[in-house]
PDB file of N, CA and C in Angstrom:
ATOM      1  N   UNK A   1    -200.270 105.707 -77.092  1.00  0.00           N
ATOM      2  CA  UNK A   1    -199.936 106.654 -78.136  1.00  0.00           C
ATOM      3  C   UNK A   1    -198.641 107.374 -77.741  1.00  0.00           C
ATOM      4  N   UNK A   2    -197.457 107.474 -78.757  1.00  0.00           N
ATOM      5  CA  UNK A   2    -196.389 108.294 -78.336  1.00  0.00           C
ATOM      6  C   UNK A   2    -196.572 109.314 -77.996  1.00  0.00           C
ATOM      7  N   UNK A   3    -195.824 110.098 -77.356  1.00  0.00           N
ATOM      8  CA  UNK A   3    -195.946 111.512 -77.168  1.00  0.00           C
ATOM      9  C   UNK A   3    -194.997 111.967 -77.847  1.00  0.00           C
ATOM     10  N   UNK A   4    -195.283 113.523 -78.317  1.00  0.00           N
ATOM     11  CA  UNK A   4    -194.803 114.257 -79.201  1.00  0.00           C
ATOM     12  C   UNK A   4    -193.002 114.479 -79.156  1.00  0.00           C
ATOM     13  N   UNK A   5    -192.466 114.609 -77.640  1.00  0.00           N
ATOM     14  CA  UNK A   5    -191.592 114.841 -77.225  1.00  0.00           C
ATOM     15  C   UNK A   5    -190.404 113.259 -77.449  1.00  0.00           C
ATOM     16  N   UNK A   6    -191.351 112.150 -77.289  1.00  0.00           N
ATOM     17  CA  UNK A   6    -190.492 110.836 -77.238  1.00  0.00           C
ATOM     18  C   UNK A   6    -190.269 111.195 -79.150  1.00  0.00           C
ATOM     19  N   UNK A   7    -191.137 111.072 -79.810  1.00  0.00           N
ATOM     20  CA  UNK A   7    -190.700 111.286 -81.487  1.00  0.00           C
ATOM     21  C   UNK A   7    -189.456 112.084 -81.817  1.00  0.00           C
ATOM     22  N   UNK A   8    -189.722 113.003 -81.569  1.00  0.00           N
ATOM     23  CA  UNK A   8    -188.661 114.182 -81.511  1.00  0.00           C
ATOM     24  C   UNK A   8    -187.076 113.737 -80.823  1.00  0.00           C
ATOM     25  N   UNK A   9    -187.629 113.217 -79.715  1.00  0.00           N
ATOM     26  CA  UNK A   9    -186.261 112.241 -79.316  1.00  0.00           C
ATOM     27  C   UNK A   9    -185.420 111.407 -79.651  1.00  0.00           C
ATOM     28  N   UNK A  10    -186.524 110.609 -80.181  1.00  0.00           N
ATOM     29  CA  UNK A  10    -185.864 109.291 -81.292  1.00  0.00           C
ATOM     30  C   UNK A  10    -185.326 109.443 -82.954  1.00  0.00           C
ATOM     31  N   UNK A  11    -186.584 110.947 -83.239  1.00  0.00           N
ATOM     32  CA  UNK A  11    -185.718 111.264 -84.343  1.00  0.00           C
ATOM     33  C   UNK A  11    -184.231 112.382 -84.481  1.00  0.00           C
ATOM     34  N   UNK A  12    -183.857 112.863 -83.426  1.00  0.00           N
ATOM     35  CA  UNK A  12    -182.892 113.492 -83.103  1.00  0.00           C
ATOM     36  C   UNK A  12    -181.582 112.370 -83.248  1.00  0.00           C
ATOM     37  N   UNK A  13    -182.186 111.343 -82.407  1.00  0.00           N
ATOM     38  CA  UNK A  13    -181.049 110.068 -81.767  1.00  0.00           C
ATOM     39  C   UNK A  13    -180.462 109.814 -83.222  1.00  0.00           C
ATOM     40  N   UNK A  14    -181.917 109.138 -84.125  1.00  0.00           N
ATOM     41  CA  UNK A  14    -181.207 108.546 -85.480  1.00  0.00           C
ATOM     42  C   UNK A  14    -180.521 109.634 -86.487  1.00  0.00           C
ATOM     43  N   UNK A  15    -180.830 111.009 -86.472  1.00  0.00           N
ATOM     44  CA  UNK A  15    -180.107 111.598 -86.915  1.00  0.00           C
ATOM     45  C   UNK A  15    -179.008 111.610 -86.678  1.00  0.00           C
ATOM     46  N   UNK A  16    -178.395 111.815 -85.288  1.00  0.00           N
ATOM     47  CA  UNK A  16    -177.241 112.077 -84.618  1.00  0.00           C
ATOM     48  C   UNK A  16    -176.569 110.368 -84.831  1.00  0.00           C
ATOM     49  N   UNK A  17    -176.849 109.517 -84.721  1.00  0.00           N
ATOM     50  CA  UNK A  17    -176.542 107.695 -84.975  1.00  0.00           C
ATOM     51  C   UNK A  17    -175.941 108.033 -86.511  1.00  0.00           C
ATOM     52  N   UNK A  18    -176.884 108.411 -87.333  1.00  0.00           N
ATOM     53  CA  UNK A  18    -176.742 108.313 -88.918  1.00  0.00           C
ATOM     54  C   UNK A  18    -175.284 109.020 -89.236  1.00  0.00           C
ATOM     55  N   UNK A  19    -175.386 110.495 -88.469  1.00  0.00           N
ATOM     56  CA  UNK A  19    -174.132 111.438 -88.347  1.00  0.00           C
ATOM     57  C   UNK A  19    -172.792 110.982 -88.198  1.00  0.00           C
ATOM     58  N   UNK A  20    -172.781 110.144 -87.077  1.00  0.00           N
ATOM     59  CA  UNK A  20    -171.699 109.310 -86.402  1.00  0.00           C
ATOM     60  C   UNK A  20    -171.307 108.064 -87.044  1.00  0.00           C
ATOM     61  N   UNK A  21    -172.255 107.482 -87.753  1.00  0.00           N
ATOM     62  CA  UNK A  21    -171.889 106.413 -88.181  1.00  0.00           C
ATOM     63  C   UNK A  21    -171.060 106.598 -89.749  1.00  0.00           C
ATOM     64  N   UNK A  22    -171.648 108.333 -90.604  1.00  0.00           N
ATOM     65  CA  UNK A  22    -170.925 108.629 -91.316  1.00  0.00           C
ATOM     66  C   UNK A  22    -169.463 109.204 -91.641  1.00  0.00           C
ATOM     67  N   UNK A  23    -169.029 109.985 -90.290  1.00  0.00           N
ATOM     68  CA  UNK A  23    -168.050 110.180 -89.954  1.00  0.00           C
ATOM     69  C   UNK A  23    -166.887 109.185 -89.312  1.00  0.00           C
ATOM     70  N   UNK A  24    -167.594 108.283 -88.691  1.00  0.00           N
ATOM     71  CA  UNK A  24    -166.574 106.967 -88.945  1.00  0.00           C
ATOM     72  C   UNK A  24    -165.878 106.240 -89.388  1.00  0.00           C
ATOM     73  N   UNK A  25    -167.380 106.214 -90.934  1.00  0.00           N
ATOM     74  CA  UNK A  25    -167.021 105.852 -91.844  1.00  0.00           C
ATOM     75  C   UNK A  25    -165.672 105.954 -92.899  1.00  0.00           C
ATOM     76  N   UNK A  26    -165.924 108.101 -92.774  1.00  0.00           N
ATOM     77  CA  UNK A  26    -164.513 108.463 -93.530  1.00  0.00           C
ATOM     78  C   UNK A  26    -163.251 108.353 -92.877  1.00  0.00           C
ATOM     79  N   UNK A  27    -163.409 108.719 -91.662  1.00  0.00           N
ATOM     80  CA  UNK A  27    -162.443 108.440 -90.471  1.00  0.00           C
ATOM     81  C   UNK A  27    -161.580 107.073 -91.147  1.00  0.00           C
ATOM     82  N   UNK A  28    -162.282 105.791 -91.291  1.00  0.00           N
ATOM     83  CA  UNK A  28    -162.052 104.738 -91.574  1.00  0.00           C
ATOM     84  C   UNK A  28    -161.195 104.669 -92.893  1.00  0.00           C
ATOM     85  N   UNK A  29    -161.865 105.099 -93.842  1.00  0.00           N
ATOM     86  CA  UNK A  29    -161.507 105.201 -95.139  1.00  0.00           C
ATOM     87  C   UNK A  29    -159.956 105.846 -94.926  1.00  0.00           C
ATOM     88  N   UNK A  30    -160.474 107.191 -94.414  1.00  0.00           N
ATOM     89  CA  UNK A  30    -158.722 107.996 -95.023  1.00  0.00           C
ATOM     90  C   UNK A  30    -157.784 106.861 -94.176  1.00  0.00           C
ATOM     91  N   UNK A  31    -157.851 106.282 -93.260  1.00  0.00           N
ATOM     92  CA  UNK A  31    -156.965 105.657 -92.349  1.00  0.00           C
ATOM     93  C   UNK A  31    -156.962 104.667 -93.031  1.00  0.00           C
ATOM     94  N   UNK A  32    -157.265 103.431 -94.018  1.00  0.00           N
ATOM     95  CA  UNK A  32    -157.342 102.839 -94.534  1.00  0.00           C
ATOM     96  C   UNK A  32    -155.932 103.445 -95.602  1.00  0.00           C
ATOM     97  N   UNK A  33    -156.552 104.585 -96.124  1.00  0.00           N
ATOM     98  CA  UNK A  33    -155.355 104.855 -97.614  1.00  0.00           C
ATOM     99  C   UNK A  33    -154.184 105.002 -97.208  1.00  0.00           C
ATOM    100  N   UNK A  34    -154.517 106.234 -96.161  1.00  0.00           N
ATOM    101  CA  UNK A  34    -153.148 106.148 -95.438  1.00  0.00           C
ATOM    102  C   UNK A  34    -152.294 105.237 -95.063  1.00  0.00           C
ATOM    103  N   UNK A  35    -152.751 103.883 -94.822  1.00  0.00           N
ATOM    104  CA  UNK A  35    -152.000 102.920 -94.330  1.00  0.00           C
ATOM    105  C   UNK A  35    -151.461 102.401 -95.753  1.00  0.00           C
ATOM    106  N   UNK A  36    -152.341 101.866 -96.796  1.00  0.00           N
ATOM    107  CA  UNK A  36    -152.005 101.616 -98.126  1.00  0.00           C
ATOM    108  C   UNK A  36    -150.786 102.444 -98.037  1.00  0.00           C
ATOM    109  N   UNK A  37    -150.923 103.632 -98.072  1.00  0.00           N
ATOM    110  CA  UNK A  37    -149.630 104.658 -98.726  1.00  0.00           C
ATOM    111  C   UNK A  37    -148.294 104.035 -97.977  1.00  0.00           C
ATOM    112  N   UNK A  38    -148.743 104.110 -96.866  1.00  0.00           N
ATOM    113  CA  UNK A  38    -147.519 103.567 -95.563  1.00  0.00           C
ATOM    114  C   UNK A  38    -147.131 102.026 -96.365  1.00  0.00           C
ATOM    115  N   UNK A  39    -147.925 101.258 -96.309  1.00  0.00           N
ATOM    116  CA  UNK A  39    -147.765  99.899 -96.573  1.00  0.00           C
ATOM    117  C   UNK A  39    -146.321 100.110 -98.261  1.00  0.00           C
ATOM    118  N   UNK A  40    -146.978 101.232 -99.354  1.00  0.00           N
ATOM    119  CA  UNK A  40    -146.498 101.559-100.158  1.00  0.00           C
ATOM    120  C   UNK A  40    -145.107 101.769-100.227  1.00  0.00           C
ATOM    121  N   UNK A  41    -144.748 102.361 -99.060  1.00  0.00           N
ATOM    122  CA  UNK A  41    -143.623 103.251 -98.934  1.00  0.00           C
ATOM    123  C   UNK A  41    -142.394 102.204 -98.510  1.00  0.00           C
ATOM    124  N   UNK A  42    -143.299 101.381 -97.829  1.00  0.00           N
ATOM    125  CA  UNK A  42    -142.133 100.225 -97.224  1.00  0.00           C
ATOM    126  C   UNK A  42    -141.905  99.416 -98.223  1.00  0.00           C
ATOM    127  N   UNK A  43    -142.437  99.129 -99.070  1.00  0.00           N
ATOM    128  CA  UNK A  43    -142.308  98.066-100.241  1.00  0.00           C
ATOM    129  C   UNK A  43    -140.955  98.491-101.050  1.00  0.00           C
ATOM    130  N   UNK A  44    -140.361  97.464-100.963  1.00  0.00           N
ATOM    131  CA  UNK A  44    -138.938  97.089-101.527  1.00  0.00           C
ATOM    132  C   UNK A  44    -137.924  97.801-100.794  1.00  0.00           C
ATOM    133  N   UNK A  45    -138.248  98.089 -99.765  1.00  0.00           N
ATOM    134  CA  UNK A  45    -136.898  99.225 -99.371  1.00  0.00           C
ATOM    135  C   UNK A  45    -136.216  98.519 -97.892  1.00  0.00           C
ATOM    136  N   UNK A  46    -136.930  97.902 -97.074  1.00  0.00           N
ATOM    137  CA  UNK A  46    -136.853  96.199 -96.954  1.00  0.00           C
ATOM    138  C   UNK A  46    -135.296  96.751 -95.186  1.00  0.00           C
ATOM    139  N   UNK A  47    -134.456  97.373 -95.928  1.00  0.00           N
ATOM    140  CA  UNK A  47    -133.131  97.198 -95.487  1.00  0.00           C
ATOM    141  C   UNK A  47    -133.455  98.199 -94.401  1.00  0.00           C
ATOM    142  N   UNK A  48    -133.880  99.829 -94.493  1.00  0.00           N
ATOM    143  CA  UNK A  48    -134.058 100.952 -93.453  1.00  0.00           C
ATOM    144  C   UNK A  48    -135.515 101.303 -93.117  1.00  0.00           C
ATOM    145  N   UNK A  49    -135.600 101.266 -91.923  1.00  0.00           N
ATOM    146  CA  UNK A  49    -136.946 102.248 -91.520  1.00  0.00           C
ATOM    147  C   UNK A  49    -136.531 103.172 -90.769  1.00  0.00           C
ATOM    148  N   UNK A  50    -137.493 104.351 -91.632  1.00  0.00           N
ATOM    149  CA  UNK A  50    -136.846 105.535 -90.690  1.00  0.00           C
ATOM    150  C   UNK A  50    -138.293 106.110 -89.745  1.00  0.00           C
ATOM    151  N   UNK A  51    -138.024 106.052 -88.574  1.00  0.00           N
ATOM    152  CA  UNK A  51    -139.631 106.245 -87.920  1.00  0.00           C
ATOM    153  C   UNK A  51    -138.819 107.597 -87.356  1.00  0.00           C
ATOM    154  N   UNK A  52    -138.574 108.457 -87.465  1.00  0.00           N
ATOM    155  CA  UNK A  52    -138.016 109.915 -87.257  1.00  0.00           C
ATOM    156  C   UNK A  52    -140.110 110.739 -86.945  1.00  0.00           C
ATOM    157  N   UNK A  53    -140.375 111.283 -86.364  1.00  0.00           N
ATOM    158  CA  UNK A  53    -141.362 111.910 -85.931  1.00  0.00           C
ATOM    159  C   UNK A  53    -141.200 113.739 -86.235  1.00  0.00           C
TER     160      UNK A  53
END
């Protein structure tokens, strides 16, 4: 029989798993558009890149 403390453990873990795996997720996404946008910006202009920081 589990003990009370292992439950509590495992449901902490998948919370915290579920958490992480959602924040990745957006992580992913905006870095995704962002690159679109980037990808955007270079289109047709072909001749200059300006990587200025």
């Amino acid at each position: 029989m589990p003990d009370v403390a292992e439950i509590t453990q495992t449901a902490q873990a998948n919370v915290q798993a579920k958490l992480q795996v959602g924040m990745l997720r957006k992580m992913l996404d905006a870095q995704q558009t962002e690159a679109a946008a980037l990808m955007k910006m270079m289109e047709g202009k072909g001749q200059n890149v300006d990587l200025r920081v």
